[in-house]
Protein backbone atom coordinates (compact mmCIF):
# COMPACT_ATOMS: atom_id res chain seq x y z
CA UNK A 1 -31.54 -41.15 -95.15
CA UNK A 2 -28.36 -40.38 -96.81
CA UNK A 3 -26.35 -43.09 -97.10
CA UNK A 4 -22.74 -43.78 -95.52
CA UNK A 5 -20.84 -43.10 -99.34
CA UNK A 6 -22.79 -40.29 -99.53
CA UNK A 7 -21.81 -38.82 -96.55
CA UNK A 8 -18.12 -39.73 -96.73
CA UNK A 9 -18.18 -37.99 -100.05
CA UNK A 10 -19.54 -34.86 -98.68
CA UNK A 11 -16.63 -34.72 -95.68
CA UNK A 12 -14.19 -35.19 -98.18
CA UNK A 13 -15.43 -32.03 -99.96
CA UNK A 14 -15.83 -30.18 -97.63
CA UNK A 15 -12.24 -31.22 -96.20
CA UNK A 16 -11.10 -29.69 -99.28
CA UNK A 17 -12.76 -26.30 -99.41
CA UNK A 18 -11.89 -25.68 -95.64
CA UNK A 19 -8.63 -26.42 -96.12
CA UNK A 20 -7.54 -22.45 -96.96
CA UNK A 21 -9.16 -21.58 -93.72
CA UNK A 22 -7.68 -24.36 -91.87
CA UNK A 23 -4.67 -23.04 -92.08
CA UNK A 24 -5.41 -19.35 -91.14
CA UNK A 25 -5.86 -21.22 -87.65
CA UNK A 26 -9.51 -20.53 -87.38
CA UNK A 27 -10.69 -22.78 -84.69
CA UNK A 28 -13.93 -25.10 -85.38
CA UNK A 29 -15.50 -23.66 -82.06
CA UNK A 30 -15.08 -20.51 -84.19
CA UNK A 31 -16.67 -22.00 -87.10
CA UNK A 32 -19.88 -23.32 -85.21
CA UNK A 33 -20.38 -19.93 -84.01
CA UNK A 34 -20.15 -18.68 -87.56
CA UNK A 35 -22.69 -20.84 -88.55
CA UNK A 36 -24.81 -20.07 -85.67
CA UNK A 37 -24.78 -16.39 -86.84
CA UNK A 38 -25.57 -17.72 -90.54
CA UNK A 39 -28.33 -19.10 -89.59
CA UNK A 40 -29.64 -16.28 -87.29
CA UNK A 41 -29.45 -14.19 -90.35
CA UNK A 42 -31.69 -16.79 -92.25
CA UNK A 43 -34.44 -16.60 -90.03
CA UNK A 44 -34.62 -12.96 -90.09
CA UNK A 45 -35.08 -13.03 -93.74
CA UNK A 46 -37.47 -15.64 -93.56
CA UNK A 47 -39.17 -13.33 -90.27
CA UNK A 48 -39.04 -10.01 -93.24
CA UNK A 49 -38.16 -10.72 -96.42
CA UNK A 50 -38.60 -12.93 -99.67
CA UNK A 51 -39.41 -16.37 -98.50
CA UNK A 52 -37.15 -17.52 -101.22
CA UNK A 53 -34.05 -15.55 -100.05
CA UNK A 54 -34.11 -17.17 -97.14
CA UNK A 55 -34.99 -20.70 -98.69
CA UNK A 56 -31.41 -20.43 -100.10
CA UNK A 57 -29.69 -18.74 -96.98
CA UNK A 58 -31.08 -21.95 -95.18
CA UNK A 59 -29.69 -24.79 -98.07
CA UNK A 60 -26.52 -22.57 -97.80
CA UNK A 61 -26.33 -22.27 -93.77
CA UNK A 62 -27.36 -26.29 -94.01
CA UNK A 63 -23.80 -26.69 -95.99
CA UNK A 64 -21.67 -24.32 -93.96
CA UNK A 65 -22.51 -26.86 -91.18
CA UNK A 66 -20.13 -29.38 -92.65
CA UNK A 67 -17.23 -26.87 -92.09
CA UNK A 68 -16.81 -26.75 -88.86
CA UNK A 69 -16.25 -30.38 -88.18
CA UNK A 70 -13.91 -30.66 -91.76
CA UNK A 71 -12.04 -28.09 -89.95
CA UNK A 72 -11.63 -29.98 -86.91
CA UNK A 73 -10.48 -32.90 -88.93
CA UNK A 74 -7.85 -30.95 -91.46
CA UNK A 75 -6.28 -29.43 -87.86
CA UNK A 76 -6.20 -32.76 -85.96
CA UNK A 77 -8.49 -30.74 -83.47
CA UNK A 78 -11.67 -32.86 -82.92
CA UNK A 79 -12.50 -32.95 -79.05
CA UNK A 80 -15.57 -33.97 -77.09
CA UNK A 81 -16.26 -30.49 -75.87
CA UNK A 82 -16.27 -29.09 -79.84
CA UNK A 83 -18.73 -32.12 -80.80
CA UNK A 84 -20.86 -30.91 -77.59
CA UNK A 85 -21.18 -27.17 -78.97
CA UNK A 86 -21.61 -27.57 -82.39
CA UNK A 87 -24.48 -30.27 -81.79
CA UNK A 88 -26.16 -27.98 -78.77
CA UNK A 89 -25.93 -24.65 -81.56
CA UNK A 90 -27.43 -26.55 -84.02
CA UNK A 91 -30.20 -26.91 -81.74
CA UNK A 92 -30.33 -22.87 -81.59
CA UNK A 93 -30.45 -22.50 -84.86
CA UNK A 94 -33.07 -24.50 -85.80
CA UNK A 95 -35.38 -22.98 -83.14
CA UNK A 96 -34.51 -20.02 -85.03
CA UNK A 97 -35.21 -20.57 -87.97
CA UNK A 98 -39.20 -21.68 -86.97
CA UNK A 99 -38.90 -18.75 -85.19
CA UNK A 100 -38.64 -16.94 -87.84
CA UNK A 101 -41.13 -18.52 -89.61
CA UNK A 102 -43.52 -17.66 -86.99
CA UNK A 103 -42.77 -14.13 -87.50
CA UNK A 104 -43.27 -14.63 -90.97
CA UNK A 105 -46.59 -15.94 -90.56
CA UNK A 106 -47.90 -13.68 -88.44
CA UNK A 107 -46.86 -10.83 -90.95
CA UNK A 108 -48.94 -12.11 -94.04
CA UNK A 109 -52.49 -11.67 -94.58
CA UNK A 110 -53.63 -15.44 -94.76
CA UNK A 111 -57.48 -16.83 -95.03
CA UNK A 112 -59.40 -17.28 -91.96
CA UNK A 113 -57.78 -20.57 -90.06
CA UNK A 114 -54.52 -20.46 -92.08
CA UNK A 115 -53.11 -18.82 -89.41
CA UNK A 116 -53.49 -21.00 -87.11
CA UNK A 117 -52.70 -23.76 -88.83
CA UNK A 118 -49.37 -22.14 -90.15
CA UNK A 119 -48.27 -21.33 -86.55
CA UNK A 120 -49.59 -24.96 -85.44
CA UNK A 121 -47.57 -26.89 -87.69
CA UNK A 122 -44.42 -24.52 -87.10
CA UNK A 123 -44.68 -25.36 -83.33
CA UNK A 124 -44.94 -28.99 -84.08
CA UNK A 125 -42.44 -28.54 -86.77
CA UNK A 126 -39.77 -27.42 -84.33
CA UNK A 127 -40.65 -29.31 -81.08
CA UNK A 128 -40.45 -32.90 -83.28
CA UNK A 129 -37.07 -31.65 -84.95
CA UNK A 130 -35.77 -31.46 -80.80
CA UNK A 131 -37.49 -34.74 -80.56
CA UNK A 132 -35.49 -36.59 -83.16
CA UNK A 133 -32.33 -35.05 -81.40
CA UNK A 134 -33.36 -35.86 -78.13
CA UNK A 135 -34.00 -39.65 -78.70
CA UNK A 136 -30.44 -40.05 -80.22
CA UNK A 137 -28.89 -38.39 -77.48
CA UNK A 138 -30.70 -40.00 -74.93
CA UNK A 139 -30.15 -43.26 -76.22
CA UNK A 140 -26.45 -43.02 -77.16
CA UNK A 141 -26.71 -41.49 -73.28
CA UNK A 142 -27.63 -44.78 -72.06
CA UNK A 143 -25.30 -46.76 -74.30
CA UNK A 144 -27.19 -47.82 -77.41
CA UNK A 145 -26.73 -46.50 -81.08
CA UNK A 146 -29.47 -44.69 -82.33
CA UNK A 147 -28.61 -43.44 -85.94
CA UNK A 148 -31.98 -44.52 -87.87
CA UNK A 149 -34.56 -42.57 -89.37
CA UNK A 150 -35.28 -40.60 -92.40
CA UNK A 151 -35.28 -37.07 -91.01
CA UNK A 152 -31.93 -36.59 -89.55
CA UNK A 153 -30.17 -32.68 -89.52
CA UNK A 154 -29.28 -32.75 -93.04
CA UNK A 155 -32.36 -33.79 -94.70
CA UNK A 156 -34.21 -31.24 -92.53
CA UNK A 157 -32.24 -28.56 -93.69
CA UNK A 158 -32.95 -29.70 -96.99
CA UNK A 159 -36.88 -29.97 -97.01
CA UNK A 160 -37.04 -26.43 -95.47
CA UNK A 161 -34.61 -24.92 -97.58
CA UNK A 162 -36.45 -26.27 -100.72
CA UNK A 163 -39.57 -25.28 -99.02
CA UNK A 164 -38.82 -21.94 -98.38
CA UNK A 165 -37.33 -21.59 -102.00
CA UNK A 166 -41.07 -22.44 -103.66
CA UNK A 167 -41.67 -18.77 -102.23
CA UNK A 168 -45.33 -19.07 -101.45
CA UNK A 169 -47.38 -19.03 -98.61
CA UNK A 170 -49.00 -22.81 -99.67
CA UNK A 171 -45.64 -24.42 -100.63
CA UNK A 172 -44.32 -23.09 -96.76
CA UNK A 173 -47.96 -24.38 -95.65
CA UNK A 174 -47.59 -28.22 -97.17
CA UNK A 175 -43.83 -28.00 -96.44
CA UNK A 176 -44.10 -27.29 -92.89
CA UNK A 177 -46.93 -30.34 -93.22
CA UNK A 178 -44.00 -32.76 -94.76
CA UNK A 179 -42.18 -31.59 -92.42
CA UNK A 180 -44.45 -32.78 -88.79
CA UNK A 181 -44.87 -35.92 -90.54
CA UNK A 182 -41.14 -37.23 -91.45
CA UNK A 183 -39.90 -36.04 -87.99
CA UNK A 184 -42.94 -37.52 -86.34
CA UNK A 185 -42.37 -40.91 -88.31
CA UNK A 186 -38.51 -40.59 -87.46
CA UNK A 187 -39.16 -40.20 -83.70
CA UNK A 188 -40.95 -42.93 -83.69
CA UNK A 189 -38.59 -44.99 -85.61
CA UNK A 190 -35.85 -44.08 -83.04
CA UNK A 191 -38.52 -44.93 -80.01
CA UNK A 192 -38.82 -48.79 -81.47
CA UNK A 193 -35.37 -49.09 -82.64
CA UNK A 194 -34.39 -48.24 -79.02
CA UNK A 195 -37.46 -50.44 -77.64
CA UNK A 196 -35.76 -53.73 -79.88
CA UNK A 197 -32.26 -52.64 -78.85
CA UNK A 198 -33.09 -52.65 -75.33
CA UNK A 199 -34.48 -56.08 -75.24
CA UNK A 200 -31.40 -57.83 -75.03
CA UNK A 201 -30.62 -56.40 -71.68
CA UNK A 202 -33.20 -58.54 -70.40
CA UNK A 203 -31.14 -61.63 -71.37
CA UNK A 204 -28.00 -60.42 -69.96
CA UNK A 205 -26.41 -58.98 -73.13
CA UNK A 206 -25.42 -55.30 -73.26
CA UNK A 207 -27.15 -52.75 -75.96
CA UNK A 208 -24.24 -51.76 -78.80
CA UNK A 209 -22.56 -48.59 -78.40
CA UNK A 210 -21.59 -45.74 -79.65
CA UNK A 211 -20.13 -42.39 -79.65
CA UNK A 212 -22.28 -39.75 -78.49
CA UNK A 213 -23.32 -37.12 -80.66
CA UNK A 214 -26.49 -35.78 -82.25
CA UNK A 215 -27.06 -35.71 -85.67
């Protein structure tokens, strides 16, 4: 959803505020791991505390995901392997994070069905977030580029953050509802661009491709 400036404008940044750490030789493998821990640390506050505390740890876990990579770029260090990890942790943490919203849920005294429908849409919440992964990855697997969509990592850190940050058991209810239905629409938007990418290969041209790395 963000577009290309916008991104490129948010590298540079954060090229800039790693650069101090950079040079204390902390490696970006390092750095992925921090964030891994960063965001373990958001779910459990989300799991027992103030829904908005963890709202912010989330927006601010979403950012420290930038670093790792800027760090990899300031120190020339960028490798397949450190692409690999920090895309497979990201995967970890967002399972925990609706992890710990499960936990959450099951903590608060909610009207009969709420519940259920809170854990429901959590489940969904997190098994279409691997979904949108999963179709970019498979796709770039097979040689195609795969980068549409609306819900990609950073704008799903972004609706749960601001989610969580509403502090209240409806605003985490009709987040968790925005949530199944951008990353539902996005899936499918990667499942037809993939579909219409494909095609050609029945004429005898090759799909585009790409490097491969989920978002």
């Amino acid at each position: 959803m963000f577009g290309t400036q916008v991104q490129q404008r948010a590298r540079s940044i954060a090229e800039q505020i790693v650069r101090p750490v950079a040079a204390l030789r902390i490696s970006p493998n390092m750095v992925s791991f921090a964030g891994l821990i960063l965001n373990a640390v958001a779910a459990l506050v989300i799991a027992l505390g103030p829904l908005r505390w963890g709202g912010a740890l989330v927006l601010f876990s979403g950012v420290f995901d930038m670093f790792d990579g800027a760090v990899a770029r300031v120190q020339k260090k960028s490798s397949t392997f450190g692409a690999f990890l920090d895309s497979t942790l990201d995967r970890y943490a967002e399972g925990l994070l609706f992890l710990g919203i499960i936990f959450h849920a099951t903590r608060v005294e909610h009207a009969s069905g709420t519940l259920t429908t809170l854990l429901a849409l959590a489940y969904g919440a997190a098994i279409l977030s691997l979904i949108v992964s999963y179709t970019r990855a498979r796709a770039e697997g097979l040689g195609m580029e795969c980068k549409v969509g609306i819900m990609e990592r950073p704008e799903r850190v972004l609706l749960l953050g601001i989610g969580l940050l509403i502090g209240n058991e409806i605003g985490l209810l009709w987040m968790l509802v925005a949530f199944v239905v951008l990353t539902g629409f996005t899936g499918l938007q990667r499942i037809i661009h993939v579909w219409r990418t494909s095609a050609p290969e029945s004429a005898g041209h090759p799909p585009k491709t790409t490097a491969r790395r989920m978002p």
